[in-house]
C-alpha atoms as a PDB file:
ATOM      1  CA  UNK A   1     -17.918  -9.404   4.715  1.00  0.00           C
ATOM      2  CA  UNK A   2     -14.127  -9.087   3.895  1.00  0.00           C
ATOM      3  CA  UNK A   3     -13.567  -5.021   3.265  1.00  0.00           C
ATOM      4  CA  UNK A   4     -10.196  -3.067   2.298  1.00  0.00           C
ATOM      5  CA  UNK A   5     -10.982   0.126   2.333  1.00  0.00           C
ATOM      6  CA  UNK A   6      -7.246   2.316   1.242  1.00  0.00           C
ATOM      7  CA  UNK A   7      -7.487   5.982   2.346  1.00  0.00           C
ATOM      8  CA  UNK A   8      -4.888   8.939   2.150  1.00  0.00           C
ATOM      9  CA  UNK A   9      -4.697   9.461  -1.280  1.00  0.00           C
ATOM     10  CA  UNK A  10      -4.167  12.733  -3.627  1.00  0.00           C
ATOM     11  CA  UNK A  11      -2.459  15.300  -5.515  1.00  0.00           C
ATOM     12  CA  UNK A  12       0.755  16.150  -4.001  1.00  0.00           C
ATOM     13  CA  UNK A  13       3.836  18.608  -5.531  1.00  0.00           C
ATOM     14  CA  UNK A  14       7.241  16.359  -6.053  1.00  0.00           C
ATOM     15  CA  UNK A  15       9.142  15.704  -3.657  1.00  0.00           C
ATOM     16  CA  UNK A  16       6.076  15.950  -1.115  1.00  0.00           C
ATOM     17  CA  UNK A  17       4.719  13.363   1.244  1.00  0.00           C
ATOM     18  CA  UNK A  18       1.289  11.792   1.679  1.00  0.00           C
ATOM     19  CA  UNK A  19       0.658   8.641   3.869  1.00  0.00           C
ATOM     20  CA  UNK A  20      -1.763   5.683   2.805  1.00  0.00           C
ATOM     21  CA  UNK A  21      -4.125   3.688   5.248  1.00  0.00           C
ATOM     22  CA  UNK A  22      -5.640   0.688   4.433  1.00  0.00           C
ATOM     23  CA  UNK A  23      -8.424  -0.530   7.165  1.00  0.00           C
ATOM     24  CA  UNK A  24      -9.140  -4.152   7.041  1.00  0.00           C
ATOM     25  CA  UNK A  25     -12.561  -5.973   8.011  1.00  0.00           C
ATOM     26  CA  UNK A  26     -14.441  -9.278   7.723  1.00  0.00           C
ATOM     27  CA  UNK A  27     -10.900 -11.666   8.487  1.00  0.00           C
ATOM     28  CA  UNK A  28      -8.217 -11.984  11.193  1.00  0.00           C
ATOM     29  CA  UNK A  29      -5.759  -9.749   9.544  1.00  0.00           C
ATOM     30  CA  UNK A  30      -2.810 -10.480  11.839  1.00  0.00           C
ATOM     31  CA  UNK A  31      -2.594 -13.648   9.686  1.00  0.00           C
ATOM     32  CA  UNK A  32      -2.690 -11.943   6.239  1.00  0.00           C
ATOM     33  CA  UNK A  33       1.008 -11.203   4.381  1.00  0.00           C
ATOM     34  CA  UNK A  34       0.103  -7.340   3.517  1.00  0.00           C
ATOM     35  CA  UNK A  35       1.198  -5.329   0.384  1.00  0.00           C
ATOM     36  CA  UNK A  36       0.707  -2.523  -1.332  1.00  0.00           C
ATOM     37  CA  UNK A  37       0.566  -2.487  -5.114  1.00  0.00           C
ATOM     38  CA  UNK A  38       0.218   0.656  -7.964  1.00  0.00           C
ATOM     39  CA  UNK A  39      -0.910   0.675 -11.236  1.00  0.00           C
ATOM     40  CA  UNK A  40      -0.038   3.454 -13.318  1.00  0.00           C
ATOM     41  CA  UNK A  41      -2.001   4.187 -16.761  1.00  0.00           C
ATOM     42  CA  UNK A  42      -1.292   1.766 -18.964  1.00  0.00           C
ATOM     43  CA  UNK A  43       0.610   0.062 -17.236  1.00  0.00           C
ATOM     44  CA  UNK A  44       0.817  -3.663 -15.054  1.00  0.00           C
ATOM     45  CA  UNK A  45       0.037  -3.435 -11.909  1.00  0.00           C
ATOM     46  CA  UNK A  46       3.128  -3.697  -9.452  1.00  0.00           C
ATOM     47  CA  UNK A  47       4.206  -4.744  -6.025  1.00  0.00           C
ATOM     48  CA  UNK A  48       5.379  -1.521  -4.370  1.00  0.00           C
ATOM     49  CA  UNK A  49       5.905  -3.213  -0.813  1.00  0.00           C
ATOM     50  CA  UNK A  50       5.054  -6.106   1.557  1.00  0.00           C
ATOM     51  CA  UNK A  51       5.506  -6.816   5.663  1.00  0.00           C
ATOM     52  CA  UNK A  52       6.122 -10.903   5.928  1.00  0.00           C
ATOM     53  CA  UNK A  53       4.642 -11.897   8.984  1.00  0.00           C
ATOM     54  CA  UNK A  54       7.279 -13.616  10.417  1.00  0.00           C
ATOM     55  CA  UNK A  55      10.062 -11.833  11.554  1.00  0.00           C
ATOM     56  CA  UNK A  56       8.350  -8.619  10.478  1.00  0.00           C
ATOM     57  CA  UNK A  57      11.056  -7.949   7.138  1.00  0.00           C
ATOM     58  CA  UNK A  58       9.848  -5.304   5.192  1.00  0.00           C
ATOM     59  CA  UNK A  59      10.319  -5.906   1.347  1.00  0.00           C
ATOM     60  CA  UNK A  60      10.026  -2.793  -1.534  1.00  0.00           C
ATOM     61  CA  UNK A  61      10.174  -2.434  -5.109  1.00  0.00           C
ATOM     62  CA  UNK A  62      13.558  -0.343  -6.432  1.00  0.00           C
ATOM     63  CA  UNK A  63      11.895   2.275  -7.324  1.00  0.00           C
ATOM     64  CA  UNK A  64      10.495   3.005  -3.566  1.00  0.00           C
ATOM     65  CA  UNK A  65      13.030   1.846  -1.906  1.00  0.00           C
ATOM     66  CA  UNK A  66      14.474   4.470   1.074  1.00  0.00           C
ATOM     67  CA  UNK A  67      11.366   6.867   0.503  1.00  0.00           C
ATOM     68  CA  UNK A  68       8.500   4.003   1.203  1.00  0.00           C
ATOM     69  CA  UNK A  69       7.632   2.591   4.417  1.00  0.00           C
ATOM     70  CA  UNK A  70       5.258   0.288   5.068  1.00  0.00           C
ATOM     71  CA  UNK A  71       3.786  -0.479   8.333  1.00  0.00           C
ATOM     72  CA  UNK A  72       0.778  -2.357   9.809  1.00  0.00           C
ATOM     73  CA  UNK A  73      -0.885  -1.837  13.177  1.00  0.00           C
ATOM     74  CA  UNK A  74      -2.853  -5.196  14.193  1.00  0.00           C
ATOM     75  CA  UNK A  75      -4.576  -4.028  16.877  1.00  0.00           C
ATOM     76  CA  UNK A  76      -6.615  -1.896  14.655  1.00  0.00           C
ATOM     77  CA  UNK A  77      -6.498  -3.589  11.676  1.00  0.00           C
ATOM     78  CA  UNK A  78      -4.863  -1.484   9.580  1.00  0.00           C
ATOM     79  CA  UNK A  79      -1.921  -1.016   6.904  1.00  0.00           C
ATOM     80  CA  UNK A  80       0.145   2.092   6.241  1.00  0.00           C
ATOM     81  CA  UNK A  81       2.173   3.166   3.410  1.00  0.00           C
ATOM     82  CA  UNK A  82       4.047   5.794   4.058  1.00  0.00           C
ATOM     83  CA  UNK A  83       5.697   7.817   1.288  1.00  0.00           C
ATOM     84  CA  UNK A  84       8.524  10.395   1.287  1.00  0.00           C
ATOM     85  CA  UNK A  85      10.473  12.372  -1.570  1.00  0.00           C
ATOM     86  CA  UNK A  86       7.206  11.790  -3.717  1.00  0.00           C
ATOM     87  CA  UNK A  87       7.765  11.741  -7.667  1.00  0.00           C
ATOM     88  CA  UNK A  88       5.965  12.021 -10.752  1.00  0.00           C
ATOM     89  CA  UNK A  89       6.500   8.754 -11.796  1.00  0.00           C
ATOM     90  CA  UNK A  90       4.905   7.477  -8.892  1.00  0.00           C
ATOM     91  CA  UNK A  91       1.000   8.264  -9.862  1.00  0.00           C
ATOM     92  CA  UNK A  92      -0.639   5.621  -9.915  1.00  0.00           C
ATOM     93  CA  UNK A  93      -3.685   3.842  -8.256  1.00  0.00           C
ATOM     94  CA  UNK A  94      -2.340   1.977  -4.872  1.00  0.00           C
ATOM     95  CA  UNK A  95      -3.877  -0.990  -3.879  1.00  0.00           C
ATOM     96  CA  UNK A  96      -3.922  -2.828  -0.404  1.00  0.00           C
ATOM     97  CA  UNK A  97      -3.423  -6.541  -0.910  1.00  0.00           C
ATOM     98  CA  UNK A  98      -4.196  -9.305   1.933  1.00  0.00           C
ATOM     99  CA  UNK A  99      -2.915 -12.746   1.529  1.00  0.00           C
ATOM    100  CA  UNK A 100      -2.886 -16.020   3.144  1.00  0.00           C
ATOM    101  CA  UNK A 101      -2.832 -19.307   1.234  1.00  0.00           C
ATOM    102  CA  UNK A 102      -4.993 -19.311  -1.346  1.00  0.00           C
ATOM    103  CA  UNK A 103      -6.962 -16.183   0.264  1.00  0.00           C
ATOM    104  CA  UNK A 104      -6.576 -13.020  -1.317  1.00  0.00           C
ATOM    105  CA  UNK A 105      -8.564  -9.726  -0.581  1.00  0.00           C
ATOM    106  CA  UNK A 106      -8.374  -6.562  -2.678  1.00  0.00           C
ATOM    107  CA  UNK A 107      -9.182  -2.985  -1.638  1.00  0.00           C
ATOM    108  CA  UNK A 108     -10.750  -0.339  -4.286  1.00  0.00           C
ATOM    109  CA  UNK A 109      -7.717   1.477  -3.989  1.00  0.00           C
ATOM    110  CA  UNK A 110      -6.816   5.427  -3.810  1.00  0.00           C
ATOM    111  CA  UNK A 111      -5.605   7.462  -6.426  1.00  0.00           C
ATOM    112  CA  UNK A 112      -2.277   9.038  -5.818  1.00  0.00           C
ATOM    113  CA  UNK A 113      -1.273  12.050  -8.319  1.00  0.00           C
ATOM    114  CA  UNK A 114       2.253  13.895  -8.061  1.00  0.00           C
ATOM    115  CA  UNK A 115       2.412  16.894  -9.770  1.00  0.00           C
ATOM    116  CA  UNK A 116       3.186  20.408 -10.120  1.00  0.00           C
END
């Protein structure tokens, strides 16, 4: 069956790093759009950052934007987030999204907590 499974996850000091993995299963991922998304408490859930499969443009929210990376390795079926000059603002549960057409996959997502 179709499994996300987001790893990396934890409490981190600002301005510290951490680097998400997401491990995909169950579908040919190298046709899946991948994103990651957050949700803070209370909060909507938002797009942090997505890797179009053609041409391979990375796209990220503001807020991210020259600390986030996002990455995806194929051959192993799996997506990275990685995240730099960490903030408090950016706790929040990340979720790895696959999409293609009118599939969409969710993972269970990873808690990330930054503070001191």
């Amino acid at each position: 069956q179709v499994q996300l499974v987001e790893s990396g996850g934890g409490l981190v000091q600002p301005g510290g790093s951490l680097n998400l993995s997401c491990a995909a299963s169950g579908f040919t991922f190298s046709r899946f759009t991948m994103r990651w998304y957050r949700q803070a408490p209370g909060k909507e859930r938002e797009l942090v950052a997505d890797m179009l499969l053609v041409g391979g443009r990375r796209n990220y929210a503001g807020s991210v934007r020259g600390r986030f990376t996002i990455s995806r390795d194929n051959a192993k079926n799996m997506l990275y987030l990685q995240m730099n000059s960490l903030k408090p603002e950016d706790t929040a549960v990340y979720y790895c999204n696959a999409i293609y057409g009118s599939w969409v996959y969710w993972g269970q997502g990873t808690q990330v907590t930054v503070s001191s």
